[in-house]
ModelCIF file with pLDDT and N, C-alpha, C, O atoms, coordinates in Angstrom:
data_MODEL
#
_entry.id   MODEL 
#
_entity.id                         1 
_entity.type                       polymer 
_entity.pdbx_number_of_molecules   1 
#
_entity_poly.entity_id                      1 
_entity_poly.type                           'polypeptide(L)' 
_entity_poly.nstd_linkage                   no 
_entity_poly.nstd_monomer                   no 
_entity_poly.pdbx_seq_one_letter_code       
;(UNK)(UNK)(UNK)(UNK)(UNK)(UNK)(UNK)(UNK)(UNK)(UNK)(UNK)(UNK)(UNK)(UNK)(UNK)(UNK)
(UNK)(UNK)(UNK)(UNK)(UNK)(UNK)(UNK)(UNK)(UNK)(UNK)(UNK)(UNK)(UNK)(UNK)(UNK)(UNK)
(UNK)(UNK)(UNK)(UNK)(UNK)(UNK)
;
_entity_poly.pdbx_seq_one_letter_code_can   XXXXXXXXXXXXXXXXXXXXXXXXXXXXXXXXXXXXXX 
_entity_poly.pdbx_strand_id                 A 
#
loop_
_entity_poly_seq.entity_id 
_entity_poly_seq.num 
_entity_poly_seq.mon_id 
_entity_poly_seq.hetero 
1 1  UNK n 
1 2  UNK n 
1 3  UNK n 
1 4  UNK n 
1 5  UNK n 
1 6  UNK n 
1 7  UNK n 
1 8  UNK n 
1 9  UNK n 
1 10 UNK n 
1 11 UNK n 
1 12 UNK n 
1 13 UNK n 
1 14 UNK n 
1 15 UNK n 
1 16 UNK n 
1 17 UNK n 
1 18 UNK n 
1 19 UNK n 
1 20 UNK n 
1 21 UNK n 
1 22 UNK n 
1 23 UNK n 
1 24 UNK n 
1 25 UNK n 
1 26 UNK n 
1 27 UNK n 
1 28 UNK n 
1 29 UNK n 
1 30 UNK n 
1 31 UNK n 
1 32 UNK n 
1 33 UNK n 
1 34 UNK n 
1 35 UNK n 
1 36 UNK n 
1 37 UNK n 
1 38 UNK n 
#
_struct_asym.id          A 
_struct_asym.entity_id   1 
#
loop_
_ma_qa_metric.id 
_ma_qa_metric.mode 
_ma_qa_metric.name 
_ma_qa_metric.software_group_id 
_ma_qa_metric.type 
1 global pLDDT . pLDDT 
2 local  pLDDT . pLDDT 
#
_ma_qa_metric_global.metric_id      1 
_ma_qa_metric_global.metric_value   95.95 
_ma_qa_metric_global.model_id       1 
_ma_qa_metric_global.ordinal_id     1 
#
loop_
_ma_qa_metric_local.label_asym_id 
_ma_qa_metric_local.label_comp_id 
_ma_qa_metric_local.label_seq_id 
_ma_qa_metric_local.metric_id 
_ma_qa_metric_local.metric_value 
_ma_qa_metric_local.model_id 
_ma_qa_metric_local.ordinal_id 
A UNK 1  2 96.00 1 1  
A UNK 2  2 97.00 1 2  
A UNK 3  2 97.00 1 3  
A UNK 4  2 98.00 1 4  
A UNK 5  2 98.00 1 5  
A UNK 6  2 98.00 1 6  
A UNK 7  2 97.00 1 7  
A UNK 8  2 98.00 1 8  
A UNK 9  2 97.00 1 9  
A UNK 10 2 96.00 1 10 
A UNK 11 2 96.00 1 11 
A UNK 12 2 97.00 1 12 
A UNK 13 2 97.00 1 13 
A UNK 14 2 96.00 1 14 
A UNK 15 2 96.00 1 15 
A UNK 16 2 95.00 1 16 
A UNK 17 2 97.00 1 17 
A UNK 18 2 97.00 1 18 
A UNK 19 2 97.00 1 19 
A UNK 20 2 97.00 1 20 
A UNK 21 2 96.00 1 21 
A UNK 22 2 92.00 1 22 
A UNK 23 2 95.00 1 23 
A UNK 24 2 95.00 1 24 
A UNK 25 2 95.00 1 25 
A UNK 26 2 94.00 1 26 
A UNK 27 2 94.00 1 27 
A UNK 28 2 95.00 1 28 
A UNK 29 2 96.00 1 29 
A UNK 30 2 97.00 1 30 
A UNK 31 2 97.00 1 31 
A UNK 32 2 97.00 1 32 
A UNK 33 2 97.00 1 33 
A UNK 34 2 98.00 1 34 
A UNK 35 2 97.00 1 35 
A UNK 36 2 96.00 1 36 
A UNK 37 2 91.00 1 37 
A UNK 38 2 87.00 1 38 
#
loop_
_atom_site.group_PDB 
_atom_site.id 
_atom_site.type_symbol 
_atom_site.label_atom_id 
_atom_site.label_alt_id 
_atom_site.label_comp_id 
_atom_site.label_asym_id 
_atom_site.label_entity_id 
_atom_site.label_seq_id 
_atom_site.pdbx_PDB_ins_code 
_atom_site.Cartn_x 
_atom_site.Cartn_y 
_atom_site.Cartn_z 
_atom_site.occupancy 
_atom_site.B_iso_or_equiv 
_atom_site.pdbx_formal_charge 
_atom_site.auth_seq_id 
_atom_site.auth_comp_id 
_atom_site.auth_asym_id 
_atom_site.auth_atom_id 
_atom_site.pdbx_PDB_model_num 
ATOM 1   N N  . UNK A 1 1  ? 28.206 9.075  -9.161  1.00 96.00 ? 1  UNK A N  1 
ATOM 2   C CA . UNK A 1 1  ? 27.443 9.547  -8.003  1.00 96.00 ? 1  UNK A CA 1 
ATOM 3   C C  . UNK A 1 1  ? 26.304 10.473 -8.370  1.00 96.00 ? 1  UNK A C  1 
ATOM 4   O O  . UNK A 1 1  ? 25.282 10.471 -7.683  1.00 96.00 ? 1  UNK A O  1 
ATOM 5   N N  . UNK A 1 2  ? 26.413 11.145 -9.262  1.00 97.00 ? 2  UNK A N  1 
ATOM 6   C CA . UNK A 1 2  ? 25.224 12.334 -9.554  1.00 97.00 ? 2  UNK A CA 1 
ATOM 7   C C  . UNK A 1 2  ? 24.865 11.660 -10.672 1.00 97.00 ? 2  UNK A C  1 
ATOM 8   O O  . UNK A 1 2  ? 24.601 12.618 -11.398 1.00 97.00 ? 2  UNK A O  1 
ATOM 9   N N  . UNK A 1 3  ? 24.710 10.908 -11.186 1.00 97.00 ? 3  UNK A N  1 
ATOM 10  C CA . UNK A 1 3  ? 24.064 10.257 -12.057 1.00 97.00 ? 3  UNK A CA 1 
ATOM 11  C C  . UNK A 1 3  ? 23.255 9.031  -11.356 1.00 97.00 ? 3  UNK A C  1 
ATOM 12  O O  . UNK A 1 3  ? 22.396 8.479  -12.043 1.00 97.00 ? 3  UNK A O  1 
ATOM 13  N N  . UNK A 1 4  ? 23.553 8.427  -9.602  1.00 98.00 ? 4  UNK A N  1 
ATOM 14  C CA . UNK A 1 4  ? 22.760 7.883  -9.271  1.00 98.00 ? 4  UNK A CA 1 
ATOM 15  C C  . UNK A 1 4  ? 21.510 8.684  -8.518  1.00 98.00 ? 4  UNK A C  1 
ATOM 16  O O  . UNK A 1 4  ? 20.344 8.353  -8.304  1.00 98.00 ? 4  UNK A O  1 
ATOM 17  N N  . UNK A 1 5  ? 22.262 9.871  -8.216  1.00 98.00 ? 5  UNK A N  1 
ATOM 18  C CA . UNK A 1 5  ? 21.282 10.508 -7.595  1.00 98.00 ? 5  UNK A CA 1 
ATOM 19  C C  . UNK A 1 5  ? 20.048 11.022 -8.556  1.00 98.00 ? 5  UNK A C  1 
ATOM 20  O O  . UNK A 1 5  ? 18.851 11.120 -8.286  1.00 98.00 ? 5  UNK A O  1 
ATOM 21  N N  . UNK A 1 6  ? 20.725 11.303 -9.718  1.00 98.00 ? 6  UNK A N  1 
ATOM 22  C CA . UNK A 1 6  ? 19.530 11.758 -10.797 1.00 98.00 ? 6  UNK A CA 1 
ATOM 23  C C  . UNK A 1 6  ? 18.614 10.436 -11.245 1.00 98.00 ? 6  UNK A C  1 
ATOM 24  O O  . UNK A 1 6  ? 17.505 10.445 -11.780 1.00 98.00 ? 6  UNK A O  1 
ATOM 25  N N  . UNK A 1 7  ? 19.211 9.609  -10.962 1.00 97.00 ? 7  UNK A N  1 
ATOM 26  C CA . UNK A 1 7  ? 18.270 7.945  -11.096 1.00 97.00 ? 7  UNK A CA 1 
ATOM 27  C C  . UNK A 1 7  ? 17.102 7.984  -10.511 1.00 97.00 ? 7  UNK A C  1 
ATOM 28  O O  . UNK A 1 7  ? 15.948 7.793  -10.896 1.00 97.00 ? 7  UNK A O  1 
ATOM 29  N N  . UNK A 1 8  ? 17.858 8.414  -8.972  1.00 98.00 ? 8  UNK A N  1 
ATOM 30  C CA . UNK A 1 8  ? 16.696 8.070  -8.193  1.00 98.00 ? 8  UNK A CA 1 
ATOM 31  C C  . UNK A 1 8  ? 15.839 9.020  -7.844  1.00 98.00 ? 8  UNK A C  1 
ATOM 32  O O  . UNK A 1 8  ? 14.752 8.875  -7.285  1.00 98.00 ? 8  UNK A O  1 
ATOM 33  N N  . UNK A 1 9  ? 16.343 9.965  -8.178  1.00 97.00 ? 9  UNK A N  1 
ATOM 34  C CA . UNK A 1 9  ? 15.117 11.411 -8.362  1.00 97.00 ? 9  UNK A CA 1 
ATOM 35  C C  . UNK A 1 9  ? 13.909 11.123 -9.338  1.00 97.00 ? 9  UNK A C  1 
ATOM 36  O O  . UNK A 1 9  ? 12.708 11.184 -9.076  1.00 97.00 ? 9  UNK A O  1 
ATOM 37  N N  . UNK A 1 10 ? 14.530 10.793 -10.533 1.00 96.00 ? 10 UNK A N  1 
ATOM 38  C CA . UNK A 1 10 ? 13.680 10.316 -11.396 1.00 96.00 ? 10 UNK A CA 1 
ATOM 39  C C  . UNK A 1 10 ? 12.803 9.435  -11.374 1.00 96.00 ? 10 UNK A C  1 
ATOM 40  O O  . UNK A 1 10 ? 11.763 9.499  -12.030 1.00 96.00 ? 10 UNK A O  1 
ATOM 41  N N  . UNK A 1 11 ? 13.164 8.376  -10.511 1.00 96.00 ? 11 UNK A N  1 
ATOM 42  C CA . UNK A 1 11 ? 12.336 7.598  -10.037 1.00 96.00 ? 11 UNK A CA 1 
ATOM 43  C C  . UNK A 1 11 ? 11.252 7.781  -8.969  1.00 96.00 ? 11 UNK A C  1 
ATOM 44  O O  . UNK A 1 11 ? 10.118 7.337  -9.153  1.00 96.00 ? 11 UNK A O  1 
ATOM 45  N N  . UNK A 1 12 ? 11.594 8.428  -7.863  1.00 97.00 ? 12 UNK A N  1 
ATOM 46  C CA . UNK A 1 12 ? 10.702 8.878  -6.893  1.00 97.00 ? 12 UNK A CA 1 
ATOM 47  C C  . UNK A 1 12 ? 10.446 10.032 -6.382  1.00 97.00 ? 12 UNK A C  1 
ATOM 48  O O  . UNK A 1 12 ? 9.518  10.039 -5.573  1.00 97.00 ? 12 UNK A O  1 
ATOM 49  N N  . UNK A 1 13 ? 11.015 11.104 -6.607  1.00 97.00 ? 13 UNK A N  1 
ATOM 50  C CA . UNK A 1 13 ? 10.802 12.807 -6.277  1.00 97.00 ? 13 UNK A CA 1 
ATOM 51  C C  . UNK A 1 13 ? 9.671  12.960 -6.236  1.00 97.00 ? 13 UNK A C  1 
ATOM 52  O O  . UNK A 1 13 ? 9.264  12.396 -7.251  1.00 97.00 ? 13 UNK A O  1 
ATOM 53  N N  . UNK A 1 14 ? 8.826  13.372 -5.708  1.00 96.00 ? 14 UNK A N  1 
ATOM 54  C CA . UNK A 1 14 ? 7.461  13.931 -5.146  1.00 96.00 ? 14 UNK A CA 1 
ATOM 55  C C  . UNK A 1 14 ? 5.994  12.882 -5.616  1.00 96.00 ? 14 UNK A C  1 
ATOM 56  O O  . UNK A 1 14 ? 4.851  13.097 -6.020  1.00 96.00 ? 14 UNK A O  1 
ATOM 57  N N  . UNK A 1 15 ? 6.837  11.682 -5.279  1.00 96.00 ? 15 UNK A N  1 
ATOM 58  C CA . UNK A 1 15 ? 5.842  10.578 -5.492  1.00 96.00 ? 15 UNK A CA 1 
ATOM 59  C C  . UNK A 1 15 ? 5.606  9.945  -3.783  1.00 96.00 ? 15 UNK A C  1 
ATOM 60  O O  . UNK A 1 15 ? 6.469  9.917  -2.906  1.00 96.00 ? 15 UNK A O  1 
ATOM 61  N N  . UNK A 1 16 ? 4.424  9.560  -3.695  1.00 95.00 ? 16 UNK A N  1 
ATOM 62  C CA . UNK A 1 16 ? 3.884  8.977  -2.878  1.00 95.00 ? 16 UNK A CA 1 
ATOM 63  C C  . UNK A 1 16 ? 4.574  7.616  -3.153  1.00 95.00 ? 16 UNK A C  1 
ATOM 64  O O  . UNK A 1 16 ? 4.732  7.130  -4.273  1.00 95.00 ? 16 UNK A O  1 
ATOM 65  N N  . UNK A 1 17 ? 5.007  7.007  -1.842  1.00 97.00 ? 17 UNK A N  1 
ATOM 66  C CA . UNK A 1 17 ? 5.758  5.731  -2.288  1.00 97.00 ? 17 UNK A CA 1 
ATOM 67  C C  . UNK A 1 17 ? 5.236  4.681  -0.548  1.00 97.00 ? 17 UNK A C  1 
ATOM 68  O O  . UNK A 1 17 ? 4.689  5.078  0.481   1.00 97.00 ? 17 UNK A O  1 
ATOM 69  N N  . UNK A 1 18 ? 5.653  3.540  -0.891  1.00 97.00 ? 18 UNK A N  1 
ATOM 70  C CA . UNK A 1 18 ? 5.099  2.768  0.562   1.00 97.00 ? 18 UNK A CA 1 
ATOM 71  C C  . UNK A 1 18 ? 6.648  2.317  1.092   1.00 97.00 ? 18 UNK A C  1 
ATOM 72  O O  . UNK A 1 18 ? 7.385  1.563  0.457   1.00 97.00 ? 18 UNK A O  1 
ATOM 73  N N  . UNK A 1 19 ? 6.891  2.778  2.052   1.00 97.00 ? 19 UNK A N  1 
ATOM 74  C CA . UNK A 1 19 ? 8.017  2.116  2.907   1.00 97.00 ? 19 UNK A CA 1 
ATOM 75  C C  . UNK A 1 19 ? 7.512  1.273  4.174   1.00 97.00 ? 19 UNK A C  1 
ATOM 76  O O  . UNK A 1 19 ? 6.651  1.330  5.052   1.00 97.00 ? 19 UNK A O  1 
ATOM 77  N N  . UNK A 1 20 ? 8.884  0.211  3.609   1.00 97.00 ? 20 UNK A N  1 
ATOM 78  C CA . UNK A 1 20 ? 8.446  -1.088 4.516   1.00 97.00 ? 20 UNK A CA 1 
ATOM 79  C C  . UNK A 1 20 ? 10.107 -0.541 5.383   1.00 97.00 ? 20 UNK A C  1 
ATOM 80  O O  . UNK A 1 20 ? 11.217 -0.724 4.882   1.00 97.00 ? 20 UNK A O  1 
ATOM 81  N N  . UNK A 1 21 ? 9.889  0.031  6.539   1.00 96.00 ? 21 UNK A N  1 
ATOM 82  C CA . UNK A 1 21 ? 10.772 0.172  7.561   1.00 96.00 ? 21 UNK A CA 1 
ATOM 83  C C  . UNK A 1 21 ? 11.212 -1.139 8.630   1.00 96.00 ? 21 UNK A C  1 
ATOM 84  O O  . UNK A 1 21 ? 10.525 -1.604 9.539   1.00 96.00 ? 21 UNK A O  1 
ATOM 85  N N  . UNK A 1 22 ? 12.869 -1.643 8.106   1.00 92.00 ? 22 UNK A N  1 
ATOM 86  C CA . UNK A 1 22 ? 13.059 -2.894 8.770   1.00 92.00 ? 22 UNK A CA 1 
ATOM 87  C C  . UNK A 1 22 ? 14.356 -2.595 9.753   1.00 92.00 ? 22 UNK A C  1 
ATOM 88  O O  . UNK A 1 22 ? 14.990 -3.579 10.135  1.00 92.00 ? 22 UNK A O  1 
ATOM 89  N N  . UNK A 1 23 ? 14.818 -1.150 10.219  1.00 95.00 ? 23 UNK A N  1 
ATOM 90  C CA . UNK A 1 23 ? 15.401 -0.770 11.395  1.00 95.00 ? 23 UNK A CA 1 
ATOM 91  C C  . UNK A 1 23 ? 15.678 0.547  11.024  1.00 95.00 ? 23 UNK A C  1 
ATOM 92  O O  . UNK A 1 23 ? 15.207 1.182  10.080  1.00 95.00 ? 23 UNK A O  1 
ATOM 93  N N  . UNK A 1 24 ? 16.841 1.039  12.230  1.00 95.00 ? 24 UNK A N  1 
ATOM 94  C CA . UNK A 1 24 ? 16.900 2.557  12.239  1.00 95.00 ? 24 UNK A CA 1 
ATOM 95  C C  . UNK A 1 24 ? 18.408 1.972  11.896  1.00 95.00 ? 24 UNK A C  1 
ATOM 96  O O  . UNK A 1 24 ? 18.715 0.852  12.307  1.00 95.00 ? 24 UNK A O  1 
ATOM 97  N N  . UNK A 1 25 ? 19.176 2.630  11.262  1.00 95.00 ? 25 UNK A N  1 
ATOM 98  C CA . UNK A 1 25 ? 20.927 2.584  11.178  1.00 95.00 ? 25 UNK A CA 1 
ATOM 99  C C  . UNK A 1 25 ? 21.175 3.660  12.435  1.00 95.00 ? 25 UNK A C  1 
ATOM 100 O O  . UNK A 1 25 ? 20.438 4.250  13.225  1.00 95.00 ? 25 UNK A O  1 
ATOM 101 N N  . UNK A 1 26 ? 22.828 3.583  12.153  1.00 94.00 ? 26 UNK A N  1 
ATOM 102 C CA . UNK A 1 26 ? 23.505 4.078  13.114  1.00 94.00 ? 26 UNK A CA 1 
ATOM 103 C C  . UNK A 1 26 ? 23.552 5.633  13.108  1.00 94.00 ? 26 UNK A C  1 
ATOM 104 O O  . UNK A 1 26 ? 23.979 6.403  13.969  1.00 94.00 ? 26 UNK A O  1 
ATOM 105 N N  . UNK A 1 27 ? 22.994 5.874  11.899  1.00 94.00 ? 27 UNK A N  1 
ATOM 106 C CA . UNK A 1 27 ? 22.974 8.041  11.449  1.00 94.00 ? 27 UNK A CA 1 
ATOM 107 C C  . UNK A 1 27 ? 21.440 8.144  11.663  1.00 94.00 ? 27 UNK A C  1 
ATOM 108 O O  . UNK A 1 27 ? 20.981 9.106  11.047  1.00 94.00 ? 27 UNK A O  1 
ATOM 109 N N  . UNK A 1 28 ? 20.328 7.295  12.493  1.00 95.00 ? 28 UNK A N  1 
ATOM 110 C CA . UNK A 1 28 ? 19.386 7.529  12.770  1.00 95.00 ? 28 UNK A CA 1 
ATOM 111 C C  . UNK A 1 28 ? 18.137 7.495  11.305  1.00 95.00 ? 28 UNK A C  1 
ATOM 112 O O  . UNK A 1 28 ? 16.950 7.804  11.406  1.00 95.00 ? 28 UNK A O  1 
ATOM 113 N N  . UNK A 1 29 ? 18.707 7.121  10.274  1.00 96.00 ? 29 UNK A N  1 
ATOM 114 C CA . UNK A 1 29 ? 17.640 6.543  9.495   1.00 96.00 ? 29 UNK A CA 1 
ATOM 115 C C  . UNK A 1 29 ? 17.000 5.294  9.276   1.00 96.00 ? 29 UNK A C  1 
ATOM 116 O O  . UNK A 1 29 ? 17.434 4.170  9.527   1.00 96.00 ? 29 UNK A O  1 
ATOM 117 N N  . UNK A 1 30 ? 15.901 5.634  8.770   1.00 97.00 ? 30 UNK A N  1 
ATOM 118 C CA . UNK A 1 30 ? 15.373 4.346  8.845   1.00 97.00 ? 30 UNK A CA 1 
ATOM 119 C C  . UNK A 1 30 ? 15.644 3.570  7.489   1.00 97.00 ? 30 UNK A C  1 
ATOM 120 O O  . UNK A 1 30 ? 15.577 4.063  6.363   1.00 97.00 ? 30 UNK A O  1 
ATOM 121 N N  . UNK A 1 31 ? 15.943 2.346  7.793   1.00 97.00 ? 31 UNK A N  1 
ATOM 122 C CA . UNK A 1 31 ? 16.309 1.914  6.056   1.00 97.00 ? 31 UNK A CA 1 
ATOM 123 C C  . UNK A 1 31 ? 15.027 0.883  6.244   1.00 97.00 ? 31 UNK A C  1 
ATOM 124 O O  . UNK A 1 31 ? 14.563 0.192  7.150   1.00 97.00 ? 31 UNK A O  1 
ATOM 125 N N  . UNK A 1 32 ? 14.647 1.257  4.510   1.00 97.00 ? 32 UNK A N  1 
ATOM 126 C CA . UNK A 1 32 ? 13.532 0.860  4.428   1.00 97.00 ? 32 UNK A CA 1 
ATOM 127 C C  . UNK A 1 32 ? 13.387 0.270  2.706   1.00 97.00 ? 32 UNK A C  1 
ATOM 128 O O  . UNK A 1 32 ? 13.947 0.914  1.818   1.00 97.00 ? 32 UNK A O  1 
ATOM 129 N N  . UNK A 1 33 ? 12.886 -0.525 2.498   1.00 97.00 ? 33 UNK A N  1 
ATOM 130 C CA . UNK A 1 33 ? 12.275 -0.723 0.994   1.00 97.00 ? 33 UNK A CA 1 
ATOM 131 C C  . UNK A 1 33 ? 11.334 0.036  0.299   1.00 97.00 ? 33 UNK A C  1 
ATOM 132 O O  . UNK A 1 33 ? 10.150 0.131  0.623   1.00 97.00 ? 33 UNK A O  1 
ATOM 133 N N  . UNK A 1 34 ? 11.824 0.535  -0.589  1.00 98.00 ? 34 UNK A N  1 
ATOM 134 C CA . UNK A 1 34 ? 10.607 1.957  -1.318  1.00 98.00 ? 34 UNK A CA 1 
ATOM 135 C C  . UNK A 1 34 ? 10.278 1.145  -2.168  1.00 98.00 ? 34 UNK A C  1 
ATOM 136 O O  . UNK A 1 34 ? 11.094 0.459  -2.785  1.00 98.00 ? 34 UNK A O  1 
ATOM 137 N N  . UNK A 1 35 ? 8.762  1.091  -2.364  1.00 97.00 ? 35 UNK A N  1 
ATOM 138 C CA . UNK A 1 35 ? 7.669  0.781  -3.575  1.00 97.00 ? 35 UNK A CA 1 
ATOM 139 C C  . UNK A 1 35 ? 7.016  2.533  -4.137  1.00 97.00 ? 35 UNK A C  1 
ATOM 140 O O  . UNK A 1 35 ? 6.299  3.375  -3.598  1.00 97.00 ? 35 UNK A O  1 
ATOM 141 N N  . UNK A 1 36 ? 7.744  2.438  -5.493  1.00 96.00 ? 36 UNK A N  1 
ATOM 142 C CA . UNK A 1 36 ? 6.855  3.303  -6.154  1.00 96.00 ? 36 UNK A CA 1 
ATOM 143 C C  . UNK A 1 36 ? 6.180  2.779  -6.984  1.00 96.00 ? 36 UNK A C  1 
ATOM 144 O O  . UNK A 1 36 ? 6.500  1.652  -7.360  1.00 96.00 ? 36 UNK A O  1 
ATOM 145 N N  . UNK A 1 37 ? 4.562  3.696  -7.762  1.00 91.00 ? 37 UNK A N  1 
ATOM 146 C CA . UNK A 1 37 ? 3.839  3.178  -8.811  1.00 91.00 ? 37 UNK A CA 1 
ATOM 147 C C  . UNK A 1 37 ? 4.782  3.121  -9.508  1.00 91.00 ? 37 UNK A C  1 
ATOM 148 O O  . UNK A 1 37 ? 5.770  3.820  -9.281  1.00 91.00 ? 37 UNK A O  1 
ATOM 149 N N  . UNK A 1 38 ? 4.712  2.176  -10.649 1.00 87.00 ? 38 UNK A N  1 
ATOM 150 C CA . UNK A 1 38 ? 4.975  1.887  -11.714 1.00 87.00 ? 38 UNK A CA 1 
ATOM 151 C C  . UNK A 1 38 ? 4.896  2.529  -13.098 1.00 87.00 ? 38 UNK A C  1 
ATOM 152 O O  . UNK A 1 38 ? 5.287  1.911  -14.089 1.00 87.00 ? 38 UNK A O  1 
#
């Protein structure tokens, strides 16, 4: 678990990223597909 979270920190933490928002779930987020640069 904290090794996925450090994944994905690493991957996107204070990066500008494009979300493609394809509904809201039931805890009121939006799940979405993240594109970061490369």
């Amino acid at each position: 678990g904290e090794r996925a979270k450090q994944a994905m920190s690493d991957l996107v933490y204070m990066k500008d990223a494009e979300l493609d928002c394809r509904k809201i779930d039931r805890y009121g987020r939006s799940v979405c597909r993240v594109m970061v640069p490369a």
